[in-house]
PDB file of N, CA and C in Angstrom:
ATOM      1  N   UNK A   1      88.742 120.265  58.068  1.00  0.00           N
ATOM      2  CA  UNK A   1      87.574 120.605  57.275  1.00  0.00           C
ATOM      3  C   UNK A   1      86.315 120.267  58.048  1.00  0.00           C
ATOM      4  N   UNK A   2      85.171 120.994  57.902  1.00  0.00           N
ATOM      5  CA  UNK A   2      84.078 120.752  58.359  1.00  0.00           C
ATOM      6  C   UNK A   2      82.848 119.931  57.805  1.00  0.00           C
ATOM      7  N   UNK A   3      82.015 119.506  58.557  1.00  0.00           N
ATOM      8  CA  UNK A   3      81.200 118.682  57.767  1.00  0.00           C
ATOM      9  C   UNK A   3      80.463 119.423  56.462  1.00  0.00           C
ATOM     10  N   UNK A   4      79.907 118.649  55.598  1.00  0.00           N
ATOM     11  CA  UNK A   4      79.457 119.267  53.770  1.00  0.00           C
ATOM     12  C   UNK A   4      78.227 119.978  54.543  1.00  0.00           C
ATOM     13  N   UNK A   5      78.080 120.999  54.478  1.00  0.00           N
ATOM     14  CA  UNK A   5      77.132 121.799  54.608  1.00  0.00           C
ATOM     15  C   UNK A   5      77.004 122.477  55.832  1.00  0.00           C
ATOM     16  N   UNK A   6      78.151 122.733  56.485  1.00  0.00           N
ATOM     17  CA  UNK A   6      78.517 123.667  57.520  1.00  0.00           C
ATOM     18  C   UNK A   6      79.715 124.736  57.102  1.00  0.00           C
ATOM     19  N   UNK A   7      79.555 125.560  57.682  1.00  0.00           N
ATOM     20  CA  UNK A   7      80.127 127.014  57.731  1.00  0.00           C
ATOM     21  C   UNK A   7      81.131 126.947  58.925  1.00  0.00           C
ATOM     22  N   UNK A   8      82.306 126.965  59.108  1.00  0.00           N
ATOM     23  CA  UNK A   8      83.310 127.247  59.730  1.00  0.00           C
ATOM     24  C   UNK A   8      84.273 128.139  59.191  1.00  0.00           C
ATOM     25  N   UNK A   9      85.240 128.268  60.556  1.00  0.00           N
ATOM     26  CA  UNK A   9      86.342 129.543  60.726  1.00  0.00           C
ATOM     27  C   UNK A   9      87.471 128.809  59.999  1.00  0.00           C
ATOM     28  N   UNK A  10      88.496 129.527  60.053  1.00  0.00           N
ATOM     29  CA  UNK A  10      90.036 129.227  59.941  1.00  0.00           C
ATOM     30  C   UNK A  10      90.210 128.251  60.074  1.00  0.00           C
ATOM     31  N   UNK A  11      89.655 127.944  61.549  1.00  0.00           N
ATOM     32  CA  UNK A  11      90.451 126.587  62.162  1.00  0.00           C
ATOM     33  C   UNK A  11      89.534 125.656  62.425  1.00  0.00           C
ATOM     34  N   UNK A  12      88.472 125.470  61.792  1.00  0.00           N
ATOM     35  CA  UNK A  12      87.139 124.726  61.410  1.00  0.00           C
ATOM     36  C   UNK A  12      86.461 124.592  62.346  1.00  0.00           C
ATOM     37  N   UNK A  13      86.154 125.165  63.032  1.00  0.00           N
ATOM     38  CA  UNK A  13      85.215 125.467  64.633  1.00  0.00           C
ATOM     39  C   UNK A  13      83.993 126.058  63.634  1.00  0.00           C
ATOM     40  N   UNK A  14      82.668 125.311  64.045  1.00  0.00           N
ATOM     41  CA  UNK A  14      81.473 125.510  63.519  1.00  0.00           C
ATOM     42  C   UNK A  14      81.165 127.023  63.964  1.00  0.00           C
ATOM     43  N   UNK A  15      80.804 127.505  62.592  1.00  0.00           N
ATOM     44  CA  UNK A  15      80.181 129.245  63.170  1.00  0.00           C
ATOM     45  C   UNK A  15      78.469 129.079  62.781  1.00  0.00           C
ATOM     46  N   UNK A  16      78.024 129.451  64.372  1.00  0.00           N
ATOM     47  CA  UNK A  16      76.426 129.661  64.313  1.00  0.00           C
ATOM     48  C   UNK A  16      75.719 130.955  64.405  1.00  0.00           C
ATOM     49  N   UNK A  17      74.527 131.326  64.478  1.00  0.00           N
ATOM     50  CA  UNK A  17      73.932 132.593  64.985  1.00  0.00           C
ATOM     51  C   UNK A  17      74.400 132.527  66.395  1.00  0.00           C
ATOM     52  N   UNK A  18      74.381 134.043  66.850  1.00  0.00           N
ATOM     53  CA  UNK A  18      74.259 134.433  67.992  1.00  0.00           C
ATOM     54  C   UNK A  18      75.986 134.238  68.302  1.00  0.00           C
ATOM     55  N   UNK A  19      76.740 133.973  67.985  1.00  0.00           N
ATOM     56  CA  UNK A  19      78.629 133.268  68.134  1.00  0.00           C
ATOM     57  C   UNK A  19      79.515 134.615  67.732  1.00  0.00           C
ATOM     58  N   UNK A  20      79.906 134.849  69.070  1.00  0.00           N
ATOM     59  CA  UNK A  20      80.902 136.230  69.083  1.00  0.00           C
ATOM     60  C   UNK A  20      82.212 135.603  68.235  1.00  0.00           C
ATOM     61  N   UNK A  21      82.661 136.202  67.287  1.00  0.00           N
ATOM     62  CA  UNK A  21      83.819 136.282  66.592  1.00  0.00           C
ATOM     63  C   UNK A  21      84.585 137.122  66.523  1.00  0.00           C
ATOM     64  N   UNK A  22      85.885 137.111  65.906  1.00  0.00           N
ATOM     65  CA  UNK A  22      86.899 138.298  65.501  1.00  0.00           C
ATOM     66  C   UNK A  22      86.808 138.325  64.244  1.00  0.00           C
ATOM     67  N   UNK A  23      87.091 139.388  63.420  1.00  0.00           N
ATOM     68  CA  UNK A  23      87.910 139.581  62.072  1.00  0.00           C
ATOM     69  C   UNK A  23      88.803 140.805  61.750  1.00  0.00           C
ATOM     70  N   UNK A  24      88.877 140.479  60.684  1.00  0.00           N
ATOM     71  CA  UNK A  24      89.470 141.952  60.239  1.00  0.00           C
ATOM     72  C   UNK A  24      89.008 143.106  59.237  1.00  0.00           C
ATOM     73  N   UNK A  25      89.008 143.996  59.671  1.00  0.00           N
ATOM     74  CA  UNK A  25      87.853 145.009  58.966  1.00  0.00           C
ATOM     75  C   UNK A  25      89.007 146.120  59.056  1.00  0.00           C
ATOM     76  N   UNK A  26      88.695 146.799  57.404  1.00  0.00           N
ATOM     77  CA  UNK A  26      89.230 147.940  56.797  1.00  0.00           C
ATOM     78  C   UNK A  26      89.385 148.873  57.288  1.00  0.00           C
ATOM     79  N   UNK A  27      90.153 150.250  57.776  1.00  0.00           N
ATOM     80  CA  UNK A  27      90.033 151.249  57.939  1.00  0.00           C
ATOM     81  C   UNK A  27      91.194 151.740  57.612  1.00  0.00           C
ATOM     82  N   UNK A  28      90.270 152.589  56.519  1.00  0.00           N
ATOM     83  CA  UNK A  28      91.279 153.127  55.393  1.00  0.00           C
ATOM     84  C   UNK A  28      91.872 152.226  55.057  1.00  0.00           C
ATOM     85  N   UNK A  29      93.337 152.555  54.790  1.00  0.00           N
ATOM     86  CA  UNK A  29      94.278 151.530  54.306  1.00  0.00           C
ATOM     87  C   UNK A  29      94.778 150.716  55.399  1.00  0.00           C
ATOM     88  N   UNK A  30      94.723 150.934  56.509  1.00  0.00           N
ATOM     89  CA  UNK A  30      94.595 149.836  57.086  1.00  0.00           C
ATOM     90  C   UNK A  30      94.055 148.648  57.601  1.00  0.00           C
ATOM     91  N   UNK A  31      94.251 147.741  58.530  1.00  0.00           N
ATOM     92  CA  UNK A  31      93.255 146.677  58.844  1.00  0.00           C
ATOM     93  C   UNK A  31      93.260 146.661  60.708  1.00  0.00           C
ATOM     94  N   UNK A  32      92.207 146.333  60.790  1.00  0.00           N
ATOM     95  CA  UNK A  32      91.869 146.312  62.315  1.00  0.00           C
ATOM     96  C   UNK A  32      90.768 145.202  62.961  1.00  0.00           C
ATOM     97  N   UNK A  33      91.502 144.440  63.752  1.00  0.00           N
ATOM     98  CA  UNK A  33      90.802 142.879  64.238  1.00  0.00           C
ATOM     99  C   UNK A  33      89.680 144.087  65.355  1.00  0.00           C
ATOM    100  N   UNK A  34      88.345 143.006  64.897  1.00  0.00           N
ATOM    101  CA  UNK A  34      87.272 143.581  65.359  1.00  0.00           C
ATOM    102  C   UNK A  34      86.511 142.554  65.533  1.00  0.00           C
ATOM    103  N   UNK A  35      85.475 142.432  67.057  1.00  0.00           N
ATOM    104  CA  UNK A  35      84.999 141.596  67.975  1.00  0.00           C
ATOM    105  C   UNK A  35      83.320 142.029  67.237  1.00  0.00           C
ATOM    106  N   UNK A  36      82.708 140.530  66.266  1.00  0.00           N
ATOM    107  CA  UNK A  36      81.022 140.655  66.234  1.00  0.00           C
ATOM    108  C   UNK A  36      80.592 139.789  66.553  1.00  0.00           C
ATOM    109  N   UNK A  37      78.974 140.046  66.642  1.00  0.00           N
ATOM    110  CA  UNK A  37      78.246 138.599  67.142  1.00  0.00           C
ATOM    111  C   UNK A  37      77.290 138.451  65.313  1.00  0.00           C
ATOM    112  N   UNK A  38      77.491 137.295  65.302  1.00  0.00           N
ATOM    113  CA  UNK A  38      77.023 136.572  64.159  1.00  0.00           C
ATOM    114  C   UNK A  38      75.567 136.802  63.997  1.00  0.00           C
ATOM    115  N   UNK A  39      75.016 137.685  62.891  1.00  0.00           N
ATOM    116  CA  UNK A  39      73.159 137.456  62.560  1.00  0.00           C
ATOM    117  C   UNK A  39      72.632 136.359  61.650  1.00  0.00           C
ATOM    118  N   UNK A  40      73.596 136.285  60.953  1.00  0.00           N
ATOM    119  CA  UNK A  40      73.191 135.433  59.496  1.00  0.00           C
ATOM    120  C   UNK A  40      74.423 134.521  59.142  1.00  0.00           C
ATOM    121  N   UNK A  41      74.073 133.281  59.186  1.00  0.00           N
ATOM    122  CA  UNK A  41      74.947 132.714  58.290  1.00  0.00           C
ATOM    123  C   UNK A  41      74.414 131.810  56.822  1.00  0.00           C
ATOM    124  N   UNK A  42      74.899 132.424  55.926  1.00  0.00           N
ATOM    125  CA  UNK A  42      74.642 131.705  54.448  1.00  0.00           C
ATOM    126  C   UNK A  42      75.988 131.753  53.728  1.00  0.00           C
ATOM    127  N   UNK A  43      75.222 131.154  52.265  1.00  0.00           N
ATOM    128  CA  UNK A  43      76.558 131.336  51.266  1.00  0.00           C
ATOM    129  C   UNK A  43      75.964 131.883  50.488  1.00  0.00           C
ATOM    130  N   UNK A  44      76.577 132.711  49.219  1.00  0.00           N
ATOM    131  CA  UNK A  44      76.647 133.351  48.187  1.00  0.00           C
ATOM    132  C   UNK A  44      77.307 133.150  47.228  1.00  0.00           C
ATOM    133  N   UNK A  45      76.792 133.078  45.716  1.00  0.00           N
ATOM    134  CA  UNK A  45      77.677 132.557  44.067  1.00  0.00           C
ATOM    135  C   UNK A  45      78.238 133.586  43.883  1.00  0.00           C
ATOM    136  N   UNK A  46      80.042 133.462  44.188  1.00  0.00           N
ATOM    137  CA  UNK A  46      80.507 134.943  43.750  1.00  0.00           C
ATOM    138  C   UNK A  46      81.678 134.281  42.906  1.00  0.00           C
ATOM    139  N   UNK A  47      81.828 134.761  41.556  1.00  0.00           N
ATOM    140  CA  UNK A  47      82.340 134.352  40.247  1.00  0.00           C
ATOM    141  C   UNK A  47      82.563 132.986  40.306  1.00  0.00           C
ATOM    142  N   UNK A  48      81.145 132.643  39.982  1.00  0.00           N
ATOM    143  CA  UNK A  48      80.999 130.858  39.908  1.00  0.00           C
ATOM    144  C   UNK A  48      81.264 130.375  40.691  1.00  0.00           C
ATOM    145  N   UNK A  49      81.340 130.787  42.344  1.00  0.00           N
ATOM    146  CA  UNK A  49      82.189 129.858  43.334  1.00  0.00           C
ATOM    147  C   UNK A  49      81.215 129.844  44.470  1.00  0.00           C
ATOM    148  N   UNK A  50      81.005 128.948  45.537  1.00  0.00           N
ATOM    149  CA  UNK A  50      79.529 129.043  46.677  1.00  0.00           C
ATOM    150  C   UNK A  50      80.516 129.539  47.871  1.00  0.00           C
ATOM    151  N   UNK A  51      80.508 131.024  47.901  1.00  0.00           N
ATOM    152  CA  UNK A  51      81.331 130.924  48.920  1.00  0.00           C
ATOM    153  C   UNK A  51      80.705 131.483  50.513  1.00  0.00           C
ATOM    154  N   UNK A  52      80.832 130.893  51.725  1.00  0.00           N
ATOM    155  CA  UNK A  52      80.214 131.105  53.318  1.00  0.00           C
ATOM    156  C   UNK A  52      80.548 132.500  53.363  1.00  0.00           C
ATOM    157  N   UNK A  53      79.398 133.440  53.957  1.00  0.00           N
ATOM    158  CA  UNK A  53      79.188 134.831  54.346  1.00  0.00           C
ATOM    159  C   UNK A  53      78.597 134.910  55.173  1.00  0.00           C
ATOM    160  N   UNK A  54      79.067 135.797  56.339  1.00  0.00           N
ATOM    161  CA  UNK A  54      78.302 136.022  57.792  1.00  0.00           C
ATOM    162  C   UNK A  54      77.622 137.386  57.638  1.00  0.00           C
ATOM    163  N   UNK A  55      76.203 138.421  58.262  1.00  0.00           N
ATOM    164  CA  UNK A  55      76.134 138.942  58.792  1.00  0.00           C
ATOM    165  C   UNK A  55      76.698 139.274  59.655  1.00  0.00           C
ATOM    166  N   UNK A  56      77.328 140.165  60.186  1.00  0.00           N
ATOM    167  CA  UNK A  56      77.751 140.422  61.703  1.00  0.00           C
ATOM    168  C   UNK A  56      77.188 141.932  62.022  1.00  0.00           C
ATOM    169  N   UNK A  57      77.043 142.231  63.316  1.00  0.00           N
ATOM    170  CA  UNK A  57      76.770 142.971  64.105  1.00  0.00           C
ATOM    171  C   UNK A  57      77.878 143.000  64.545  1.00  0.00           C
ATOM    172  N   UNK A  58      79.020 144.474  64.543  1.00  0.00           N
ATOM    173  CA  UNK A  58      79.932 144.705  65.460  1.00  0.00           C
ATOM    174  C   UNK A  58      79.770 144.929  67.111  1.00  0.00           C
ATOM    175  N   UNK A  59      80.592 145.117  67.632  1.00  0.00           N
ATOM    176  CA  UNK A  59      79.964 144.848  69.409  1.00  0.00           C
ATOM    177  C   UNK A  59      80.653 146.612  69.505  1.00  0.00           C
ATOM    178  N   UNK A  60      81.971 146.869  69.194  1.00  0.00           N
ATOM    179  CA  UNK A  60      82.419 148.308  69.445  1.00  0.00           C
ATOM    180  C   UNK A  60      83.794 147.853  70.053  1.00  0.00           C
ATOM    181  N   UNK A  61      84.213 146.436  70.238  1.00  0.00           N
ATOM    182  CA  UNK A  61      85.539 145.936  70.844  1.00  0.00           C
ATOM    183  C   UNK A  61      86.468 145.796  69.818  1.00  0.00           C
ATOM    184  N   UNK A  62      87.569 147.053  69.267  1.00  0.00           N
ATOM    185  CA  UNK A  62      88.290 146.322  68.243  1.00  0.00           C
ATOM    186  C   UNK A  62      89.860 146.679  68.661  1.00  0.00           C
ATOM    187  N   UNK A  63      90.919 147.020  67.823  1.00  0.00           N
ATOM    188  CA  UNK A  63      92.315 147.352  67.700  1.00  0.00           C
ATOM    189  C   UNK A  63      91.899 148.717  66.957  1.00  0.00           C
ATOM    190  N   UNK A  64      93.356 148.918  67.906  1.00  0.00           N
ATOM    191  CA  UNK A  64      93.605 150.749  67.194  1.00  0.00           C
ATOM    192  C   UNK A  64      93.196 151.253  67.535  1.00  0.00           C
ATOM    193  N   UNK A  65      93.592 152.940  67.693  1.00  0.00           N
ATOM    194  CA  UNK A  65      92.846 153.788  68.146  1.00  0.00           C
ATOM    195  C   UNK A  65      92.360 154.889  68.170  1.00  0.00           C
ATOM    196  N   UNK A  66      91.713 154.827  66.542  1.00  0.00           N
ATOM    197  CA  UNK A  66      90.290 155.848  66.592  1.00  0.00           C
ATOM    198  C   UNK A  66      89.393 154.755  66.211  1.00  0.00           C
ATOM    199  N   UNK A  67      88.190 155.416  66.965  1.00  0.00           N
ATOM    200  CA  UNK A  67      87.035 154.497  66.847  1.00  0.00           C
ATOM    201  C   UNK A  67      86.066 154.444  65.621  1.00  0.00           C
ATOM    202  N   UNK A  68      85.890 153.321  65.770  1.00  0.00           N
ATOM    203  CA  UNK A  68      84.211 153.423  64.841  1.00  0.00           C
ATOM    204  C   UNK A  68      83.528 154.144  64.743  1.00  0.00           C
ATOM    205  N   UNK A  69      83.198 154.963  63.190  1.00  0.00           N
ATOM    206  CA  UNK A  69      82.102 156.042  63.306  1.00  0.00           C
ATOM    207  C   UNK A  69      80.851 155.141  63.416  1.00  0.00           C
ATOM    208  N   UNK A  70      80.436 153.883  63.165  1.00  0.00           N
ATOM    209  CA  UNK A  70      79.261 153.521  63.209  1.00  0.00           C
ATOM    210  C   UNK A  70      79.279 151.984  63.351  1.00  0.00           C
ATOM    211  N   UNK A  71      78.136 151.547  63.839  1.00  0.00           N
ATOM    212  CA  UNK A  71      78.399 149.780  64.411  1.00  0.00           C
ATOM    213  C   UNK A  71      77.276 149.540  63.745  1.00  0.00           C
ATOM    214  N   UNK A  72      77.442 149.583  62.278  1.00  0.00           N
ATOM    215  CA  UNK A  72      76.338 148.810  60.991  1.00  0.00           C
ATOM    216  C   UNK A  72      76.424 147.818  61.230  1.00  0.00           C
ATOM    217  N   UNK A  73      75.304 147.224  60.706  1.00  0.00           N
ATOM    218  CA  UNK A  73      75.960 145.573  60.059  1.00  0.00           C
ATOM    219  C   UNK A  73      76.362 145.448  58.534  1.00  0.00           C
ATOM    220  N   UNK A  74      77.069 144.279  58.852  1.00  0.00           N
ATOM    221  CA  UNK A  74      77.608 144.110  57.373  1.00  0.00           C
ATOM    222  C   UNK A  74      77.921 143.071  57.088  1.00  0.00           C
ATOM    223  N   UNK A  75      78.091 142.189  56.077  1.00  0.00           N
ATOM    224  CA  UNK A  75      78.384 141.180  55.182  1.00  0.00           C
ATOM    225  C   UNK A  75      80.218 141.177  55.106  1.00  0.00           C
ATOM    226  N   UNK A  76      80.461 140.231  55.345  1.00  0.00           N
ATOM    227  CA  UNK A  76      82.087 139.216  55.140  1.00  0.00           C
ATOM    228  C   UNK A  76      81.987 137.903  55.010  1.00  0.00           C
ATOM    229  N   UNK A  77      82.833 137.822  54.561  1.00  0.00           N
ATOM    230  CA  UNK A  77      83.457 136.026  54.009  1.00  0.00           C
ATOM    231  C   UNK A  77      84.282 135.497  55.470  1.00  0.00           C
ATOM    232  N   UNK A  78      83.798 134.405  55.358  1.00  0.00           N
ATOM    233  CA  UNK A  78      84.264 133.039  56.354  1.00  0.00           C
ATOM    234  C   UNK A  78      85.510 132.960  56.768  1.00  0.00           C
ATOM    235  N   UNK A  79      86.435 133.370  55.974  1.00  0.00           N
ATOM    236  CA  UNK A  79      87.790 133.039  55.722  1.00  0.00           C
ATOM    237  C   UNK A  79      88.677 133.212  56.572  1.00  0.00           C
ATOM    238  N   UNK A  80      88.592 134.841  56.832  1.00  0.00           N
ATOM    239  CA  UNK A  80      89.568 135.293  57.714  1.00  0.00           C
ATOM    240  C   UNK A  80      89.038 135.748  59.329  1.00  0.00           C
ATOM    241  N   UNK A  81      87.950 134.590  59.593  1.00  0.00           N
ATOM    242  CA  UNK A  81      87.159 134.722  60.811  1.00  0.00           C
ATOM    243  C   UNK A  81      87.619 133.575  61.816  1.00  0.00           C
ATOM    244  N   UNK A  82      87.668 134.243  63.295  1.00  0.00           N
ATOM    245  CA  UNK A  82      88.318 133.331  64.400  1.00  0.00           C
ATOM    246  C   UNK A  82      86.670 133.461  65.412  1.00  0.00           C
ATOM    247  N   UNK A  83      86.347 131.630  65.609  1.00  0.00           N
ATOM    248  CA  UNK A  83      85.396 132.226  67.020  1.00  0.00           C
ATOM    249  C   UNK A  83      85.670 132.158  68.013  1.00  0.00           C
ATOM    250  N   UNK A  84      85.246 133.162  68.737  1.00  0.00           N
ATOM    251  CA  UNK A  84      85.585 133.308  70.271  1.00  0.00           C
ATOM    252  C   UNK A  84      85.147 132.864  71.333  1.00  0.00           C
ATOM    253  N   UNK A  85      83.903 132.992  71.552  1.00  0.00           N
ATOM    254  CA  UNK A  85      82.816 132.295  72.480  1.00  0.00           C
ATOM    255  C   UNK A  85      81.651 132.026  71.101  1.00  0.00           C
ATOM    256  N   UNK A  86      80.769 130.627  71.663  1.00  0.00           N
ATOM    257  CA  UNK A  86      79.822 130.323  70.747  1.00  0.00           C
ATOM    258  C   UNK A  86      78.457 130.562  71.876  1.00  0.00           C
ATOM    259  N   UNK A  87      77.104 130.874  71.015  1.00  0.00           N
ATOM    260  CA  UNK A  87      76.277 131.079  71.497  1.00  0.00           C
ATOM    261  C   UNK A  87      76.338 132.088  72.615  1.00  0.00           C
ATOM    262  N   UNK A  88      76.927 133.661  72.816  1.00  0.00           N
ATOM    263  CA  UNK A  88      77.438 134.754  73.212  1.00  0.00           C
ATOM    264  C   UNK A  88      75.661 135.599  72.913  1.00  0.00           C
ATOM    265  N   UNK A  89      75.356 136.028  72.020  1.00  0.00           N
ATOM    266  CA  UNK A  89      73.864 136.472  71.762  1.00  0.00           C
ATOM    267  C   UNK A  89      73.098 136.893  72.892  1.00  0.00           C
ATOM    268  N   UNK A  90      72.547 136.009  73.509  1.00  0.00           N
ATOM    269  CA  UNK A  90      71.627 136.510  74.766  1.00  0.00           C
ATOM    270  C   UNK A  90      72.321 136.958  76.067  1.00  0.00           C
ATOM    271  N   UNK A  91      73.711 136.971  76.198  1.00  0.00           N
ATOM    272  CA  UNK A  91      74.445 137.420  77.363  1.00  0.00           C
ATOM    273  C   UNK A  91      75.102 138.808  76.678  1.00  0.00           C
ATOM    274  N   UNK A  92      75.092 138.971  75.554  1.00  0.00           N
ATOM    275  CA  UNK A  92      75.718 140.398  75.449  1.00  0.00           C
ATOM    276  C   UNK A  92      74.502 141.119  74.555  1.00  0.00           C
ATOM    277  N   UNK A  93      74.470 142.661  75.453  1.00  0.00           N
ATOM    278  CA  UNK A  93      73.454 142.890  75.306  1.00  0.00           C
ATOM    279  C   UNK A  93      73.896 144.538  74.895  1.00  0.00           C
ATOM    280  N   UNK A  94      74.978 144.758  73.713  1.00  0.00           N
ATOM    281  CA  UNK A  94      76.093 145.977  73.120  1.00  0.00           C
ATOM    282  C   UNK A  94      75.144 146.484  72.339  1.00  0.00           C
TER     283      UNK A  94
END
């Protein structure tokens, strides 16, 4: 577990801005591990509960193979997130 008022992964490695991660993101009915760099980290009250949510910016590095129609950003939960390199931001420039 991480300290009270930090945001960590799976395996409790502190997640900051700018910190390339993996997750897993939908397509269609399937799922596909996909490489972002972190914009935002907060939490959000979702049915009475405070739960950690990242911004991410996808990079375009994922599984499977048809690609991404688009590299939005978007909002996910903490949960099922691994980090990869921390502080990644100013060296990748996707």
């Amino acid at each position: 577990m991480g300290k009270r008022g930090m945001i960590v992964d799976y395996a409790g490695e502190e997640l900051h801005r700018g910190d390339l991660i993996v997750y897993g993101a939908r397509n269609g009915n399937r799922v596909r591990l996909a490489d972002a760099i972190i914009e935002r980290v907060t939490t959000r009250l979702v049915d009475g509960r405070l739960r950690p949510m990242l911004k991410v910016k996808p990079t375009g590095t994922e599984s499977g193979f048809t690609r991404r129609k688009s590299l939005r950003r978007e909002w996910i939960s903490s949960e099922h997130v691994r980090l990869v390199l921390p502080d990644i931001a100013d060296v990748y420039e996707g």
